[in-house]
Protein backbone atom coordinates (compact mmCIF):
# COMPACT_ATOMS: atom_id res chain seq x y z
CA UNK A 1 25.43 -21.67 0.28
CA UNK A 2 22.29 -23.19 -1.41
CA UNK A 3 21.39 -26.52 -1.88
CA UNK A 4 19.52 -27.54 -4.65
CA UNK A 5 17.36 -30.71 -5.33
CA UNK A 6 15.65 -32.40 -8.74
CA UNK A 7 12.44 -32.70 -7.38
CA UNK A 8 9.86 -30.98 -6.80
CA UNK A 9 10.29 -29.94 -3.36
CA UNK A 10 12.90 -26.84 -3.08
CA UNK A 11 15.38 -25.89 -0.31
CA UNK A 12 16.02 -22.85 1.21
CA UNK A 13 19.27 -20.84 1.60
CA UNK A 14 20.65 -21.46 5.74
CA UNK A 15 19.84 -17.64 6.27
CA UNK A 16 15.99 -18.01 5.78
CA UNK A 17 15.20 -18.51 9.58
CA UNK A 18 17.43 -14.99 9.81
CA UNK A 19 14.81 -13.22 7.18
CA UNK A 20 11.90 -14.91 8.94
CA UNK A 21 12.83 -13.52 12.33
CA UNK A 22 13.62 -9.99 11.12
CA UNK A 23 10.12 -9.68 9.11
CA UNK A 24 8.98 -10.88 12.60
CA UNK A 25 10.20 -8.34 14.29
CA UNK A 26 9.60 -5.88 11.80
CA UNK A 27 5.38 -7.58 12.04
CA UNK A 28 5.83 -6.84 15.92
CA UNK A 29 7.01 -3.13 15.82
CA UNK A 30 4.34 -2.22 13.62
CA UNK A 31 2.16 -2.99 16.47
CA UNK A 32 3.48 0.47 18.66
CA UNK A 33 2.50 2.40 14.76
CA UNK A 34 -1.16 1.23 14.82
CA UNK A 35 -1.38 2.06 18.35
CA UNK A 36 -0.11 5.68 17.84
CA UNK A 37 -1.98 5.74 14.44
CA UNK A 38 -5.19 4.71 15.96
CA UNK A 39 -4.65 7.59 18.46
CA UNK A 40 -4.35 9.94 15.79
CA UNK A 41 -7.61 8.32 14.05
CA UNK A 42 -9.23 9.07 17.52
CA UNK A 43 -8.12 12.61 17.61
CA UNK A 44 -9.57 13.44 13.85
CA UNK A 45 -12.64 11.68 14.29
CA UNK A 46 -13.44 13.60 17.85
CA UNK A 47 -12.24 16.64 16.29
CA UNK A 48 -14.56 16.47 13.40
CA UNK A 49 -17.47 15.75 15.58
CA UNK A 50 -16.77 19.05 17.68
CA UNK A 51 -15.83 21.23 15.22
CA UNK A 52 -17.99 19.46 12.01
CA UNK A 53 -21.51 18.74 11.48
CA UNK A 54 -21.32 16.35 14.75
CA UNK A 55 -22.16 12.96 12.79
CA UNK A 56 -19.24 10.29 11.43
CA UNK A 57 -19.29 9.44 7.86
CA UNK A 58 -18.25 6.82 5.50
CA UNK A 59 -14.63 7.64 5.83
CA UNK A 60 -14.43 7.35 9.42
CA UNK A 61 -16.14 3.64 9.19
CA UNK A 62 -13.24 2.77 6.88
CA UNK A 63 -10.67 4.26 8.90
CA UNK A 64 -11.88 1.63 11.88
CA UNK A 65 -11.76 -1.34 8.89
CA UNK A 66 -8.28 -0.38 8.08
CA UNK A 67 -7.07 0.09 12.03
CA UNK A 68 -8.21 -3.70 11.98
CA UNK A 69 -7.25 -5.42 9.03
CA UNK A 70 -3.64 -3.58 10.03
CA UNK A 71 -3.61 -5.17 13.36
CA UNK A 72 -4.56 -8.55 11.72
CA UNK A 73 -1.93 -8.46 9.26
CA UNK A 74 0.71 -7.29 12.08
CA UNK A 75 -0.56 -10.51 14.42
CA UNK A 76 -0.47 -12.73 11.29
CA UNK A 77 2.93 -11.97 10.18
CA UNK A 78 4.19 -12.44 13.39
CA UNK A 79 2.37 -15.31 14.60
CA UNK A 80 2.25 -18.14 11.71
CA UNK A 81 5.29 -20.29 11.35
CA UNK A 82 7.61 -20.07 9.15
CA UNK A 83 6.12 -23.20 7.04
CA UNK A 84 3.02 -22.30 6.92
CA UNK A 85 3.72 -18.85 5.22
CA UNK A 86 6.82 -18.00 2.97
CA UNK A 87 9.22 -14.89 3.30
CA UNK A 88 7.60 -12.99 0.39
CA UNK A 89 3.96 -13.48 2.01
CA UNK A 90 5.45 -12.66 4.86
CA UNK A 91 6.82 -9.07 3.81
CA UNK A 92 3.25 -8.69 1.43
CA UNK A 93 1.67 -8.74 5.10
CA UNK A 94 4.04 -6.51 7.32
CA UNK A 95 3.73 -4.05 4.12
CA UNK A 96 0.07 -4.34 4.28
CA UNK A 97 0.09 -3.52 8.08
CA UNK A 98 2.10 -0.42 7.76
CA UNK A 99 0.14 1.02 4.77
CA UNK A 100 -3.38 0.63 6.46
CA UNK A 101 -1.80 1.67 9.65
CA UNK A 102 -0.90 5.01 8.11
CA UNK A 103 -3.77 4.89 5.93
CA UNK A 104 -6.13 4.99 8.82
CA UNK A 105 -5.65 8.45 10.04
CA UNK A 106 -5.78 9.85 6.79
CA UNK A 107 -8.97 8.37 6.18
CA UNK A 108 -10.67 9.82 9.01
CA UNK A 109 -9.00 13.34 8.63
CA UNK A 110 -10.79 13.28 5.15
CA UNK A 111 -14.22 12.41 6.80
């Protein structure tokens, strides 16, 4: 059930807090990903070094960039209240943390 209002101000449907806690969640267990994702990161980059020309390149920088702007999006879509961001900011940022999360080892297997 919805309420709705004529001014300016809109209400949310009762299950809101229920979508805000689940993206939560969802913002928390990406947190386990980036750690096993910054493993694998670790593992291309050393492995390049040995078996490459011995010297990190551009991609391997923005692998790093990516590792943190995922963990900043995870610890921002789990940590800011739900007034301060809405639901479909909310799910822009988990998505954000997963894709640079997984982006990151790529990146650095390309290097």
């Amino acid at each position: 059930m919805t309420t709705t209002t004529t001014g300016p101000e809109a209400t949310e449907a009762p299950d809101a807090t229920g979508t805000t806690r689940a993206l939560r969640v969802m913002a928390l267990c990406a947190l386990p990903v980036l750690l096993l994702c910054a493993l694998l990161t670790v593992v291309a980059v050393l492995q390049d070094a040995i078996g490459g020309d011995g010297a990190a390149g551009g991609l391997a920088d923005a692998a790093r960039w990516a590792l943190a702007g995922s963990g900043l999006c995870a610890l921002t879509g789990a940590a800011v209240p739900r007034d301060g961001m809405s639901d479909r900011a909310r799910g822009f940022t988990v998505a954000a943390a997963y894709t640079l999360a997984v982006l990151a080892p790529a990146l650095a297997a390309l290097d």
